[in-house]
Each structure stands twice: as C-alpha cells, then as structure tokens.
N, C-alpha and C. Protein backbone atom coordinates (compact mmCIF):
# COMPACT_ATOMS: atom_id res chain seq x y z
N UNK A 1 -8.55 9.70 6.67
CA UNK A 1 -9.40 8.53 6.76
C UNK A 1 -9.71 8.04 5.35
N UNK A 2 -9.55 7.08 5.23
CA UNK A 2 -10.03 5.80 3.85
C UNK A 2 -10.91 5.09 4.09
N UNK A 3 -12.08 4.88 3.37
CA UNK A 3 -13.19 4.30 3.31
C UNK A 3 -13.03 3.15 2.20
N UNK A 4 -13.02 1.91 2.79
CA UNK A 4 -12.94 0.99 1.53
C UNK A 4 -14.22 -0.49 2.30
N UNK A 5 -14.59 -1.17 1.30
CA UNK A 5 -15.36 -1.97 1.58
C UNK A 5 -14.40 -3.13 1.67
N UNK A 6 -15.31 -3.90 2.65
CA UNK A 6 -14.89 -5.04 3.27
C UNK A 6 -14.65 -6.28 2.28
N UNK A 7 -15.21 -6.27 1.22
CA UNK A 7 -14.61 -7.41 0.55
C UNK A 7 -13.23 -7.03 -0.21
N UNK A 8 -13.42 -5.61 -0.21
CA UNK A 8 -11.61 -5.49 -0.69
C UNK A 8 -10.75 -5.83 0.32
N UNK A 9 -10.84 -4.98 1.76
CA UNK A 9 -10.21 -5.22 2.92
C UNK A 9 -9.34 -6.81 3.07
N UNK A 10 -10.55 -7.68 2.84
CA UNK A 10 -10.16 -8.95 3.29
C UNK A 10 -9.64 -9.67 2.10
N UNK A 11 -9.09 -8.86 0.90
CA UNK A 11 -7.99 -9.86 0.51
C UNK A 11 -6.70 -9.31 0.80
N UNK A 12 -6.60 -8.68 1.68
CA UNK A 12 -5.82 -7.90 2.36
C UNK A 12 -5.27 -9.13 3.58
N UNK A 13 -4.55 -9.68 3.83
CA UNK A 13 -4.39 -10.62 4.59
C UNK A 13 -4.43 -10.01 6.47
N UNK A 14 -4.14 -9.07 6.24
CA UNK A 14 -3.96 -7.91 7.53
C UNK A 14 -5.13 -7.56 8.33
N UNK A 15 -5.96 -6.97 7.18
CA UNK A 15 -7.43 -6.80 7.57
C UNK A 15 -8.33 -7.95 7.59
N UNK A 16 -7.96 -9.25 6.90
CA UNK A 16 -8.85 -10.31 6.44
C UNK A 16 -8.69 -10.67 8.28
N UNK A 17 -8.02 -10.79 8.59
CA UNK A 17 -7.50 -11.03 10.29
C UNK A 17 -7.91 -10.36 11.28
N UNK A 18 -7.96 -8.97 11.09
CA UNK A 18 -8.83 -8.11 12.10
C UNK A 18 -10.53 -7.99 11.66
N UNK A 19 -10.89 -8.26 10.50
CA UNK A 19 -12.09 -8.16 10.52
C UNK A 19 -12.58 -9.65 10.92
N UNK A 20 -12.17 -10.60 10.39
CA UNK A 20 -12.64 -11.76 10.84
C UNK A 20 -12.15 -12.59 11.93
N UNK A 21 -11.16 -11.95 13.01
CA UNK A 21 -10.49 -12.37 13.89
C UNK A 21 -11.47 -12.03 15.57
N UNK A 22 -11.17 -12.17 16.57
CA UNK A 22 -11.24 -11.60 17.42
C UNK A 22 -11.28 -10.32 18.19
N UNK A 23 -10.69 -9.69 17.33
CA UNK A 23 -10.38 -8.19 17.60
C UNK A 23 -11.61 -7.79 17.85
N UNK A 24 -11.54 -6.42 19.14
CA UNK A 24 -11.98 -5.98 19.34
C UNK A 24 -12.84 -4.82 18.57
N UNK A 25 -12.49 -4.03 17.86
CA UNK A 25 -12.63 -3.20 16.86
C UNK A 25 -13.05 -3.88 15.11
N UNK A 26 -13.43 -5.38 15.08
CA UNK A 26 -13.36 -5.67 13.82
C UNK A 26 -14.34 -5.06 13.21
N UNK A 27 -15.57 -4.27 13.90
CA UNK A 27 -16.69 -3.70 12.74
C UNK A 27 -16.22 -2.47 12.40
N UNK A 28 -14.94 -1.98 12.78
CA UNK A 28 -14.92 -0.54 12.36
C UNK A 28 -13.01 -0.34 12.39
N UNK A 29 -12.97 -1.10 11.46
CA UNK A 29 -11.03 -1.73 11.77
C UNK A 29 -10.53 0.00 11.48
N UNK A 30 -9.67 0.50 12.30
CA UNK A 30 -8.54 1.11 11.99
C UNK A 30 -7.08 0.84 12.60
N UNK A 31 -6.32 1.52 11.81
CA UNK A 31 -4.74 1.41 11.98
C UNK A 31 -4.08 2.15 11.21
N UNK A 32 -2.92 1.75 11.92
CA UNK A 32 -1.98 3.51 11.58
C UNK A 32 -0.86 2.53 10.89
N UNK A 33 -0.70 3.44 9.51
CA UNK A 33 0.11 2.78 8.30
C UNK A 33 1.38 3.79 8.35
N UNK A 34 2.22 3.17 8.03
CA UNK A 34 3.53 4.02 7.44
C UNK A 34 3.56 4.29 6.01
N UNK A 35 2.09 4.82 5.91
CA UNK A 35 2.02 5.88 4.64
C UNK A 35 1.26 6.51 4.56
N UNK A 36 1.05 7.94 3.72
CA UNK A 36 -0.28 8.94 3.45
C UNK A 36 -1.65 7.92 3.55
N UNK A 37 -2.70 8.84 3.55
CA UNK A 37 -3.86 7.90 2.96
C UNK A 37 -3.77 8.09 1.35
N UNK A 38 -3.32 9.19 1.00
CA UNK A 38 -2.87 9.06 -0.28
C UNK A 38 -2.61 7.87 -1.27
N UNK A 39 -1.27 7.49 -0.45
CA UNK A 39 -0.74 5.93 -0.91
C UNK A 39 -1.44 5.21 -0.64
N UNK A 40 -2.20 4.96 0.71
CA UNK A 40 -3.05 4.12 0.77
C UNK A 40 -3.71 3.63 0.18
N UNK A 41 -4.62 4.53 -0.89
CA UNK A 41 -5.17 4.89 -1.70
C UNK A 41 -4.69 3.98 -3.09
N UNK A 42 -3.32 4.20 -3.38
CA UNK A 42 -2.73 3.36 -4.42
C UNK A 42 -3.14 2.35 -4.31
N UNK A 43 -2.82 1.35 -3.21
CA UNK A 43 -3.20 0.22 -2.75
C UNK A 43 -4.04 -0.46 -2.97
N UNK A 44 -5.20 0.41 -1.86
CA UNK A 44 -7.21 0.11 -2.53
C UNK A 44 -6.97 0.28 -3.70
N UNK A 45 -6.91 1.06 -4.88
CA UNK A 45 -7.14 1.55 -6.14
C UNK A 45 -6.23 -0.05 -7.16
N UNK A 46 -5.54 -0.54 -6.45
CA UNK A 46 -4.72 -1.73 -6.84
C UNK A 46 -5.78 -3.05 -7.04
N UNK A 47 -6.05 -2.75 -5.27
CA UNK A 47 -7.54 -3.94 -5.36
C UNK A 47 -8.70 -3.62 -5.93
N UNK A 48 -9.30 -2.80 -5.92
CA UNK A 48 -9.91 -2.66 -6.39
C UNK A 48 -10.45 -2.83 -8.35
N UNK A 49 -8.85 -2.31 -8.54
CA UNK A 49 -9.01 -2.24 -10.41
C UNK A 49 -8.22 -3.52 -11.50
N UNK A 50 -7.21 -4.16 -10.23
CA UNK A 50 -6.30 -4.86 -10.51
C UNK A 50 -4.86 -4.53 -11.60
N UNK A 51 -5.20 -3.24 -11.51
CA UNK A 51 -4.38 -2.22 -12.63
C UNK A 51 -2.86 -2.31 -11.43
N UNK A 52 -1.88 -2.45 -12.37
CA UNK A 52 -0.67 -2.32 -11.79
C UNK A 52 -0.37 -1.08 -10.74
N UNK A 53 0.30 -0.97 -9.42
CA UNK A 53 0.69 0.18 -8.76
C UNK A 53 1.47 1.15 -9.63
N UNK A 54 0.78 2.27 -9.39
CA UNK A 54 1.36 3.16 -10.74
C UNK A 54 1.48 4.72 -9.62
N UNK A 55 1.89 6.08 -10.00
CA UNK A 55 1.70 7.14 -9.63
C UNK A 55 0.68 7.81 -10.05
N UNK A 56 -0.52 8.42 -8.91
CA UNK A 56 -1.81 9.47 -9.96
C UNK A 56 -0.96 10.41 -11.18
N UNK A 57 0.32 10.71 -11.17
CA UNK A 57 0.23 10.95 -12.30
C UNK A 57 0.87 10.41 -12.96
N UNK A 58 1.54 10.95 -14.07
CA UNK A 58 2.74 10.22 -15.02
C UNK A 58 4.04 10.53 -14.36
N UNK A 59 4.40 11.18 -13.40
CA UNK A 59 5.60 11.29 -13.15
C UNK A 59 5.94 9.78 -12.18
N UNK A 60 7.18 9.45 -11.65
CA UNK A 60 7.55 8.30 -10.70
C UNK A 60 7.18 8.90 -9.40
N UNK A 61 6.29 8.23 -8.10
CA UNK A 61 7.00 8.45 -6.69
C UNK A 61 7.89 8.92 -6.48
N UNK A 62 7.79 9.42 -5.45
CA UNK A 62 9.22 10.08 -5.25
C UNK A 62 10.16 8.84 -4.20
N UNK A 63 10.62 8.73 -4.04
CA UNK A 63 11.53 7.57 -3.47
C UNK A 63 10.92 7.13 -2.27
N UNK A 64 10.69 8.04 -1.27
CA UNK A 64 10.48 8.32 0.23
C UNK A 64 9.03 7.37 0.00
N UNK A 65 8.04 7.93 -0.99
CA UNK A 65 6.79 7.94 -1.36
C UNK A 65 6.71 6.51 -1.14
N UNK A 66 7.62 5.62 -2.11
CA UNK A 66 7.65 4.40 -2.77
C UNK A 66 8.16 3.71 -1.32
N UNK A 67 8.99 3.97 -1.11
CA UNK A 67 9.53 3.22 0.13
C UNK A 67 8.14 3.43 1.57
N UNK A 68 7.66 4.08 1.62
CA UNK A 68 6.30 4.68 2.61
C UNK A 68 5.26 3.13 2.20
N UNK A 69 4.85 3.13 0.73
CA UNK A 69 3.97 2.05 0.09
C UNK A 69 4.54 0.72 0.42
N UNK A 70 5.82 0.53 0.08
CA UNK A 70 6.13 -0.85 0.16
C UNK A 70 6.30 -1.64 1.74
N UNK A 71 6.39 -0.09 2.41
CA UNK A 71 6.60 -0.73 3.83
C UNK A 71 4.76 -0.90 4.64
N UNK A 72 3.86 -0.25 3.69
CA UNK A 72 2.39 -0.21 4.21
C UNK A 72 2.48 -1.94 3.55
N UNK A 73 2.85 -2.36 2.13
CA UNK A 73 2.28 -2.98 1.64
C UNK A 73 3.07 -4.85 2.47
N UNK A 74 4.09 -4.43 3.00
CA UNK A 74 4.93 -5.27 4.12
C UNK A 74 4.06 -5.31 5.29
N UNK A 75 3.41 -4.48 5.64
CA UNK A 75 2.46 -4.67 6.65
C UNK A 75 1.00 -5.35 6.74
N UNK A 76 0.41 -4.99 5.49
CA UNK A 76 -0.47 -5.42 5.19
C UNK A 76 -0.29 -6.99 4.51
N UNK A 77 0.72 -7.34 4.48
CA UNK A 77 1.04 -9.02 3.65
C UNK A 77 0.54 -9.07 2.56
N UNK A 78 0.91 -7.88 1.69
CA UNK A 78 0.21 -8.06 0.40
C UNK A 78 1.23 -7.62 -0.76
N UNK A 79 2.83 -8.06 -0.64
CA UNK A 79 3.86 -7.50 -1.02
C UNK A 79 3.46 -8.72 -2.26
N UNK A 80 3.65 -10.04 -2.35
CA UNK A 80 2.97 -10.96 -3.31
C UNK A 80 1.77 -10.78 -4.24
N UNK A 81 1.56 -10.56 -3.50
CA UNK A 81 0.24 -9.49 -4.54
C UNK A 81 0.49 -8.37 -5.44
N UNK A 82 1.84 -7.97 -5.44
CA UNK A 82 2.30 -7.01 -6.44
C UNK A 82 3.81 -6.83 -6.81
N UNK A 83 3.01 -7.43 -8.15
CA UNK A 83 4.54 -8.20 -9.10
C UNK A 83 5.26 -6.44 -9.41
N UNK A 84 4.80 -5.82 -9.34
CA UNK A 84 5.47 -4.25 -9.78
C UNK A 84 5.89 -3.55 -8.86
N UNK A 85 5.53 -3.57 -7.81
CA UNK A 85 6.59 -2.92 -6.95
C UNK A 85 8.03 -2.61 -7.12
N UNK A 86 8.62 -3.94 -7.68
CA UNK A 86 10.15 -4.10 -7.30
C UNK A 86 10.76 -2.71 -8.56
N UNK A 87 9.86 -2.48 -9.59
CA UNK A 87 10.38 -1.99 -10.25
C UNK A 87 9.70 -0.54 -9.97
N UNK A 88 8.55 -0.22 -9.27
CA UNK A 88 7.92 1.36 -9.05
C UNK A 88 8.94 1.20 -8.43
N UNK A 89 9.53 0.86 -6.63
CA UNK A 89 10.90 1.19 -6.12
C UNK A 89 12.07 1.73 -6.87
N UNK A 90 12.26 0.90 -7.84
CA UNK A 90 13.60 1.33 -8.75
C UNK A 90 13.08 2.46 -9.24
N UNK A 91 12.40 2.71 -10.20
CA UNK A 91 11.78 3.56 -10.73
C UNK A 91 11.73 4.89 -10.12
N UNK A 92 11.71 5.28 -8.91
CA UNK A 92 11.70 5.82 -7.72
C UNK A 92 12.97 6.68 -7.48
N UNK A 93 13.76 6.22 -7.63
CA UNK A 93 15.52 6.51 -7.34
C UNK A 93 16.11 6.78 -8.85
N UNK A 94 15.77 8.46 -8.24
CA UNK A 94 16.10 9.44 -9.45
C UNK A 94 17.66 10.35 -9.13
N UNK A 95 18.15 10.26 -7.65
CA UNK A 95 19.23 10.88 -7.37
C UNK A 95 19.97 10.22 -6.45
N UNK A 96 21.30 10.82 -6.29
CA UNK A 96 21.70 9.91 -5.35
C UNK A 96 21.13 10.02 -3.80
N UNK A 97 20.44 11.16 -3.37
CA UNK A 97 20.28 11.34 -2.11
C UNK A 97 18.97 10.01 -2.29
N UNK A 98 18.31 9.71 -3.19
CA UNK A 98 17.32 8.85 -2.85
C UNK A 98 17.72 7.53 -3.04
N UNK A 99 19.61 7.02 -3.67
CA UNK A 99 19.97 5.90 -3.35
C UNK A 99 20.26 5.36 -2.10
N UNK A 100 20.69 6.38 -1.10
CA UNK A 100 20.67 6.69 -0.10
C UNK A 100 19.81 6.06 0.68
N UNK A 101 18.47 6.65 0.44
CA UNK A 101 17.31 5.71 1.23
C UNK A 101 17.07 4.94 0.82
N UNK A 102 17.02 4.27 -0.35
CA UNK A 102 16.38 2.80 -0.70
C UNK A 102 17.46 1.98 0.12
C-alpha cells in the first residue's frame, strides 16, 4: 500500500479521473498497477520532487524493473510527463537476455 496525497494523485491523469469522476470508490481510490509499490514509489517521488526518474540507488533498474514503471506510467497517462524514461529504459538493458524483453 502507497499513501500519497490527493493533490499529487490528480496530476496523475488516471487518478485525476477516479477521484474526481464518478467512481464509486473516489474517497479512497485503489488499483492494481503492473508494478511494485516500490516503483510506484519512483513515480510519487517524481511528482512529488520533480527530480528526474532515477533508481534509489546508483545502480540502473533492472530491465524487467524499468519495463514494470513504464507500463504503470502507460497506465497512469503520465508517460509525457517524463522526458527520461526513454533513456532509464535504455539504460536498463545491460544483457542480452534483457534485450530480449524490452
């Protein structure tokens, strides 16, 4: 579970829609992402700081990792919102088994 406040949520185009939409559940939005809350985490930590998507540490994502984020961040309609992706992805694909998956 991720706890983030609602004015981050809603520049989130995804959540800006379930919280201010009809939905049934908008005071207490959940949904199931195709990524850790971990990554999730990247995300909020994105909106929140406006600091580029980066890895908690210095090493790259691991491929799977990166591909997990970009497909949360495809869901959430917030792939425009982050000019760095294209290159954390690359960045990502350290072998061939992980050219493979990209």
């Amino acid at each position: 579970t991720v706890s983030v406040q609602k004015p981050i949520l809603r520049r989130m185009p995804y959540f800006q829609a379930q919280l201010d939409g009809p939905w049934s559940d908008a005071d207490t939005p959940k949904v199931s992402l195709p990524c850790s809350a971990e990554e999730f985490g990247l995300l909020v930590r994105r909106f929140y700081t406006g600091e580029p998507l980066r890895s908690p540490t210095d090493h790259a994502l691991s491929c799977a990792a990166a591909l997990r984020l970009a497909a949360a961040a495809d869901m959430l309609m917030v792939v425009g919102e982050l000019p760095e992706l294209p290159v954390l992805l690359r960045n990502s694909i350290l072998t061939p088994e992980d050219a493979e998956l990209a």
